[in-house]
Each structure stands twice: as structure tokens, then as C-alpha cells.
Protein backbone atom coordinates (compact mmCIF):
# COMPACT_ATOMS: atom_id res chain seq x y z
CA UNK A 1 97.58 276.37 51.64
CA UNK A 2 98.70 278.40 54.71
CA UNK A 3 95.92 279.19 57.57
CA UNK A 4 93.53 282.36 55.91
CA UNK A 5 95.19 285.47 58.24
CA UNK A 6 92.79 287.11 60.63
CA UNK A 7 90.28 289.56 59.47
CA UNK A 8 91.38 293.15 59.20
CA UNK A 9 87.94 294.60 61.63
CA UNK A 10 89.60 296.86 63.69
CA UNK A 11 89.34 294.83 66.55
CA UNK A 12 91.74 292.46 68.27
CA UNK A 13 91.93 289.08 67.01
CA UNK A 14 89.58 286.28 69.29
CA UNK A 15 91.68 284.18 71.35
CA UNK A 16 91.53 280.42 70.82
CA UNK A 17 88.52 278.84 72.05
CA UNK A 18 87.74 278.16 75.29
CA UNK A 19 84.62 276.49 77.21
CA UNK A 20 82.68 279.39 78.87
CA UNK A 21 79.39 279.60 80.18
CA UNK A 22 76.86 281.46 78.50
CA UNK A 23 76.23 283.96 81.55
CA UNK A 24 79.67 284.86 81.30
CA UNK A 25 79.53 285.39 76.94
CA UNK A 26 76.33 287.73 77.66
CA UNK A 27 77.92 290.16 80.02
CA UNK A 28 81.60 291.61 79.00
CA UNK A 29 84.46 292.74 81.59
CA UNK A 30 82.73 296.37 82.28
CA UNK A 31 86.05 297.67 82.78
CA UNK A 32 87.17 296.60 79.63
CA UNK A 33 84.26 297.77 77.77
CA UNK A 34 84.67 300.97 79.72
CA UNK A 35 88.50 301.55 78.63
CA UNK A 36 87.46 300.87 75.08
CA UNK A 37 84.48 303.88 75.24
CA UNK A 38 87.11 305.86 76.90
CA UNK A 39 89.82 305.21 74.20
CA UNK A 40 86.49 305.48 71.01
CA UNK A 41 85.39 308.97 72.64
CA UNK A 42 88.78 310.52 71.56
CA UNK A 43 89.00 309.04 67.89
CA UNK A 44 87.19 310.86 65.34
CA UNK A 45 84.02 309.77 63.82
CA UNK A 46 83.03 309.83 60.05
CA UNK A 47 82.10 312.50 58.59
CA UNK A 48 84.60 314.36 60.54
CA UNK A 49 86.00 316.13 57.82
CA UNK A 50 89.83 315.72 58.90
CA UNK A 51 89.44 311.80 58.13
CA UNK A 52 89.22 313.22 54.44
CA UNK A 53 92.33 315.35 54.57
CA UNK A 54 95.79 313.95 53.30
CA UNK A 55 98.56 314.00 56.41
CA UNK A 56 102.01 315.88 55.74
CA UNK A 57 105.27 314.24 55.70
CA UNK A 58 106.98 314.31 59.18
CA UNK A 59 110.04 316.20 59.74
CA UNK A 60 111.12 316.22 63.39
CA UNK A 61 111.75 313.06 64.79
CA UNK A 62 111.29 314.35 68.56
CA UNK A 63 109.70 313.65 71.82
CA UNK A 64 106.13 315.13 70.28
CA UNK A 65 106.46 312.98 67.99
CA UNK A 66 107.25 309.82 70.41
CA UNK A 67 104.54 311.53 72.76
CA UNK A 68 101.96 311.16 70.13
CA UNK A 69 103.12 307.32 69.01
CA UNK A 70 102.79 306.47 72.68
CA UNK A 71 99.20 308.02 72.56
CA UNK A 72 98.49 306.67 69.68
CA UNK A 73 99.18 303.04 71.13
CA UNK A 74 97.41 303.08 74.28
CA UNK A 75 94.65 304.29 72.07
CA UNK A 76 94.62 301.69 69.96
CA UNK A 77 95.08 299.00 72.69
CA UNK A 78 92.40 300.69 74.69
CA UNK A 79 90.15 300.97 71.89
CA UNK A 80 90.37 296.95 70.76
CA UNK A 81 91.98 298.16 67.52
CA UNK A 82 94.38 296.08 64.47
CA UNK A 83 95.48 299.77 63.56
CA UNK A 84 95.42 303.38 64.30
CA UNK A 85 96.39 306.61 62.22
CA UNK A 86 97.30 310.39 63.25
CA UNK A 87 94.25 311.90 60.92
CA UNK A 88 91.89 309.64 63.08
CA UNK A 89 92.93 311.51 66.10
CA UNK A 90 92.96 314.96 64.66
CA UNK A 91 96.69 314.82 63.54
CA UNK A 92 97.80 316.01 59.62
CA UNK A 93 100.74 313.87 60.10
CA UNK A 94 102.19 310.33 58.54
CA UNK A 95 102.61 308.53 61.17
CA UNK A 96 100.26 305.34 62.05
CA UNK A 97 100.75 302.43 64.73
CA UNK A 98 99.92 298.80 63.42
CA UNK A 99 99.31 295.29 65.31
CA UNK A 100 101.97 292.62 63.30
CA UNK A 101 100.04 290.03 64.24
CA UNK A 102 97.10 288.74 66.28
CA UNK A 103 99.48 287.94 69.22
CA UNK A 104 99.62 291.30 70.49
CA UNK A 105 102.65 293.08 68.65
CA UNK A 106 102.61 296.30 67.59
CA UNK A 107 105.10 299.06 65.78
CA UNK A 108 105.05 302.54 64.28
CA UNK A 109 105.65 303.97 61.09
CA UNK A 110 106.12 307.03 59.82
CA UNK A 111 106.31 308.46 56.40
CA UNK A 112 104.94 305.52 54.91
CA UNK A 113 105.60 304.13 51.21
CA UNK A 114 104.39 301.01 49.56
CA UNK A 115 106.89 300.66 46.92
CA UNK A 116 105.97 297.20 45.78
CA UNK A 117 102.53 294.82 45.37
CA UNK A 118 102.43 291.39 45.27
CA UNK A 119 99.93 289.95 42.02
CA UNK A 120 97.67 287.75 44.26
CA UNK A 121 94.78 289.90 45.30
CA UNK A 122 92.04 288.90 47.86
CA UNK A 123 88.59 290.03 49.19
CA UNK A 124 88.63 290.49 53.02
CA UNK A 125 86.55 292.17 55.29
CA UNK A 126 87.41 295.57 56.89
CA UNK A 127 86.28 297.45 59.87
CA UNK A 128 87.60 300.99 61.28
CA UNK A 129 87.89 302.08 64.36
CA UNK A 130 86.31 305.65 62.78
CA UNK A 131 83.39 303.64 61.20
CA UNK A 132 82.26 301.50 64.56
CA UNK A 133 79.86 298.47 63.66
CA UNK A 134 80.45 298.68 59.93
CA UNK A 135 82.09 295.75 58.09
CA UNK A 136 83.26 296.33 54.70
CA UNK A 137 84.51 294.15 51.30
CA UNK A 138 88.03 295.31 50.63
CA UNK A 139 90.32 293.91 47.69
CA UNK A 140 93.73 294.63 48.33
CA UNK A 141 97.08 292.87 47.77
CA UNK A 142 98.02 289.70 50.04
CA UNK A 143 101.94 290.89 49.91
CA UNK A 144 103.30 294.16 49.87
CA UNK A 145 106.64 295.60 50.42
CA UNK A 146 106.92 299.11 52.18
CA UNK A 147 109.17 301.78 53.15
CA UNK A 148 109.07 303.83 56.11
CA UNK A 149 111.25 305.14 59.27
CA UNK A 150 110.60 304.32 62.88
CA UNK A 151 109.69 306.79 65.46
CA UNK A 152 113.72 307.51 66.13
CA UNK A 153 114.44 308.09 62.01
CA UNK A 154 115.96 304.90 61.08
CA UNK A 155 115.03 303.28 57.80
CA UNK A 156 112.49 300.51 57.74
CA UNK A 157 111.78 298.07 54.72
CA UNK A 158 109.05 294.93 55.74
CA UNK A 159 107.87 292.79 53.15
CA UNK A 160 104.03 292.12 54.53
CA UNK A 161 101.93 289.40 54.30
CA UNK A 162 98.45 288.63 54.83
CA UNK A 163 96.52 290.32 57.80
CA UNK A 164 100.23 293.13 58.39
CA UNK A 165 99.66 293.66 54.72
CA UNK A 166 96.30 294.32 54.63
CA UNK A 167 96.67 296.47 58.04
CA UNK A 168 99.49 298.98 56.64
CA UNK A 169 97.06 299.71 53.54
CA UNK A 170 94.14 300.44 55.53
CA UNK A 171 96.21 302.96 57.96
CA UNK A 172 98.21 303.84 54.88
CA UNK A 173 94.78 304.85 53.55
CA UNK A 174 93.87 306.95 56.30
CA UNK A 175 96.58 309.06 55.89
CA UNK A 176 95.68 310.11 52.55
CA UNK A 177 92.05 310.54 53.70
CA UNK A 178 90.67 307.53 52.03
CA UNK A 179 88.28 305.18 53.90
CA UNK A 180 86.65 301.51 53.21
CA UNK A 181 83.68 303.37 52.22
CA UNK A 182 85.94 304.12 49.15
CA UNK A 183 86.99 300.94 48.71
CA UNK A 184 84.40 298.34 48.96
CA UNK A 185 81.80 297.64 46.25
CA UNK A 186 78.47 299.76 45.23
CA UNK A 187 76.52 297.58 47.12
CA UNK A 188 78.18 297.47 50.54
CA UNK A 189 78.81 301.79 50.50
CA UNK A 190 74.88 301.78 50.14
CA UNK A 191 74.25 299.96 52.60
CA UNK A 192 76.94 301.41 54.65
CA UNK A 193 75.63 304.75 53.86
CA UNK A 194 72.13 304.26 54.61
CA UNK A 195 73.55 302.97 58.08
CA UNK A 196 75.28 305.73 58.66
CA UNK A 197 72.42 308.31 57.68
CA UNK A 198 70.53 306.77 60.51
CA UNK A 199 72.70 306.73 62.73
CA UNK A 200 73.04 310.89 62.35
CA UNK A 201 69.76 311.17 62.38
CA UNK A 202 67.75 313.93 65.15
CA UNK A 203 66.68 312.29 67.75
CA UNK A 204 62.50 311.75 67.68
CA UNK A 205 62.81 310.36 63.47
CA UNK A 206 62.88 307.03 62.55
CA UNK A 207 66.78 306.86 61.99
CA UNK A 208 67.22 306.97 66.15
CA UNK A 209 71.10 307.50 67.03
CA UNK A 210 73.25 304.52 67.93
């Protein structure tokens, strides 16, 4: 059996182990940390209603629409995310950026299809990059097979595997405003919920904010 693929969390994939002292594990690079608050401040945050709304197909394939795939990228990279779509920062349009892999490599699609599912299904879990802290079940396909066009118009077809498959369902999701909290079990969207209740909570009540 091949290597399980990375988890789908939102976040970059660890680098292999290396020896490091324990002062070092307890204090991350500030500047890092400080990009990725930079990059989180400008993604919306459940319950912002546009994460519920369903993207429209894109028609121009022009420098806005490069403009906001470059954004969309640094974003992503800045923000320690696997995946990031146009709803999540406040755009109706199908277009979402993807890591292939956990070695760093990323590409666009737009007007995404899936067109084809694989039989094996597995449960992994998920995080989102609009849902910070949150780890979620999610059954999805291992292998998929999808349709789109790059950021110039050509025609794309991938066949997906793994932690790319999983990825382009999760940002396909977004763009038809569905979120993990849909997906995952009864259980887990309690619990999830009851998190996120607290979170919104007034200041002064026992649900402080995060």
C-alpha cells in the first residue's frame, strides 16, 4: 500500500523531521506568524454569508482575472494554506488556486468540473482556511478526474489522487458555497458548532472570543 497522502487541514504539509530544541518549537518565526495574520485578516470568516453563495462561471480570461489568481496565491502561501477559493475572498467567481502536493506546487483552475469519481472512498480530516482551528471528518473520493481551464483559457483534464483529489473537492466545494461543516458527521458539526458559537460570543459571557 502506497504512503497515506497528507492531510487536507488547510495548512502546509510539516517538513521531514528534524532535531530542534524545545525553546525553538515553543516560539514560531514572528515574521512568519505575522505574514500568515496578515494574509487570515483578508479571507472571510464563517458565517460570512458570501461563503454560502454559489460563484458564476468565468467569462473573461484577462489580466483581472490573472490579477486576482496572483492574489489569490500569495494569499494562500501567506496564509499557510493546501487551497484557496474566490468566494473566500469575497469573489462570486470559479476560480480557486490548489497546492499539488506537499512540496510546494501550486496551480489555478477555473470553471471547475469533476466529471468522474473513483469507487474507493476514504475518511480524512479537513481544515479551512475560513474555519481556523477546526478539524473536520470528510468522506470523499481518493481519485477523481476533473475538467477545468487555466488562467490563460486552455483546457485542463488531471486525473487526482489522494491529498490533489481531496484538495480540488474541498475548493470545488467552496465555490458552490458548501463547507466541511456540511460534510462531516452529526457529531463533529456539533461540536464544531458549539465551537464556533463561542467563539462569536460578546465579550464579558462565558463563550470569550478567540
Amino acid at each position: 500500500m502506497a504512503p497515506q497522502a497528507p492531510e487536507y487541514t488547510g495548512a502546509v504539509a510539516s517538513e521531514p523531521e528534524t532535531p530542534i530544541d524545545e525553546e525553538d518549537e515553543a516560539q514560531p518565526d514572528p515574521e512568519r506568524e505575522a505574514r500568515r495574520l496578515v494574509a487570515l485578516a483578508q479571507i472571510r470568516q464563517y458565517p460570512d454569508p458570501v461563503l454560502r453563495m454559489r460563484a458564476r462561471e468565468v467569462e473573461a480570461f484577462d489580466e483581472e482575472l490573472a490579477q486576482l489568481v496572483h492574489r489569490m496565491t500569495q494569499l494562500m502561501a501567506g496564509a499557510d494554506g493546501a487551497g484557496l477559493a474566490a468566494t473566500q475572498v469575497g469573489v462570486l467567481r470559479r476560480v480557486f488556486v490548489m497546492r499539488k502536493d506537499d512540496n510546494g506546487a501550486t496551480m489555478a483552475l477555473v470553471n471547475p468540473k469533476l466529471v468522474g469519481r473513483g469507487d474507493e472512498l476514504e475518511i480524512d480530516d479537513e481544515g479551512c482556511l475560513s474555519l481556523q482551528g477546526l478539524l473536520l471528518p470528510v468522506e470523499r473520493p481518493v481519485a477523481v478526474t476533473v475538467k477545468a481551464k487555466d488562467p490563460g483559457g486552455a483546457d485542463v483534464e488531471l486525473e487526482l489522487e489522494g491529498f490533489a483529489a481531496r484538495a480540488f473537492q474541498h475548493e470545488l466545494d467552496h465555490l458552490d458555497g458548501v463547507l466541511i461543516l456540511d460534510r462531516t458527521t452529526d457529531e463533529a458539526r456539533r461540536e464544531a458548532m458549539a465551537r464556533l458559537r463561542q467563539r462569536s460570543a460578546p465579550r464579558g459571557t462565558t463563550g470569550a472570543r478567540l
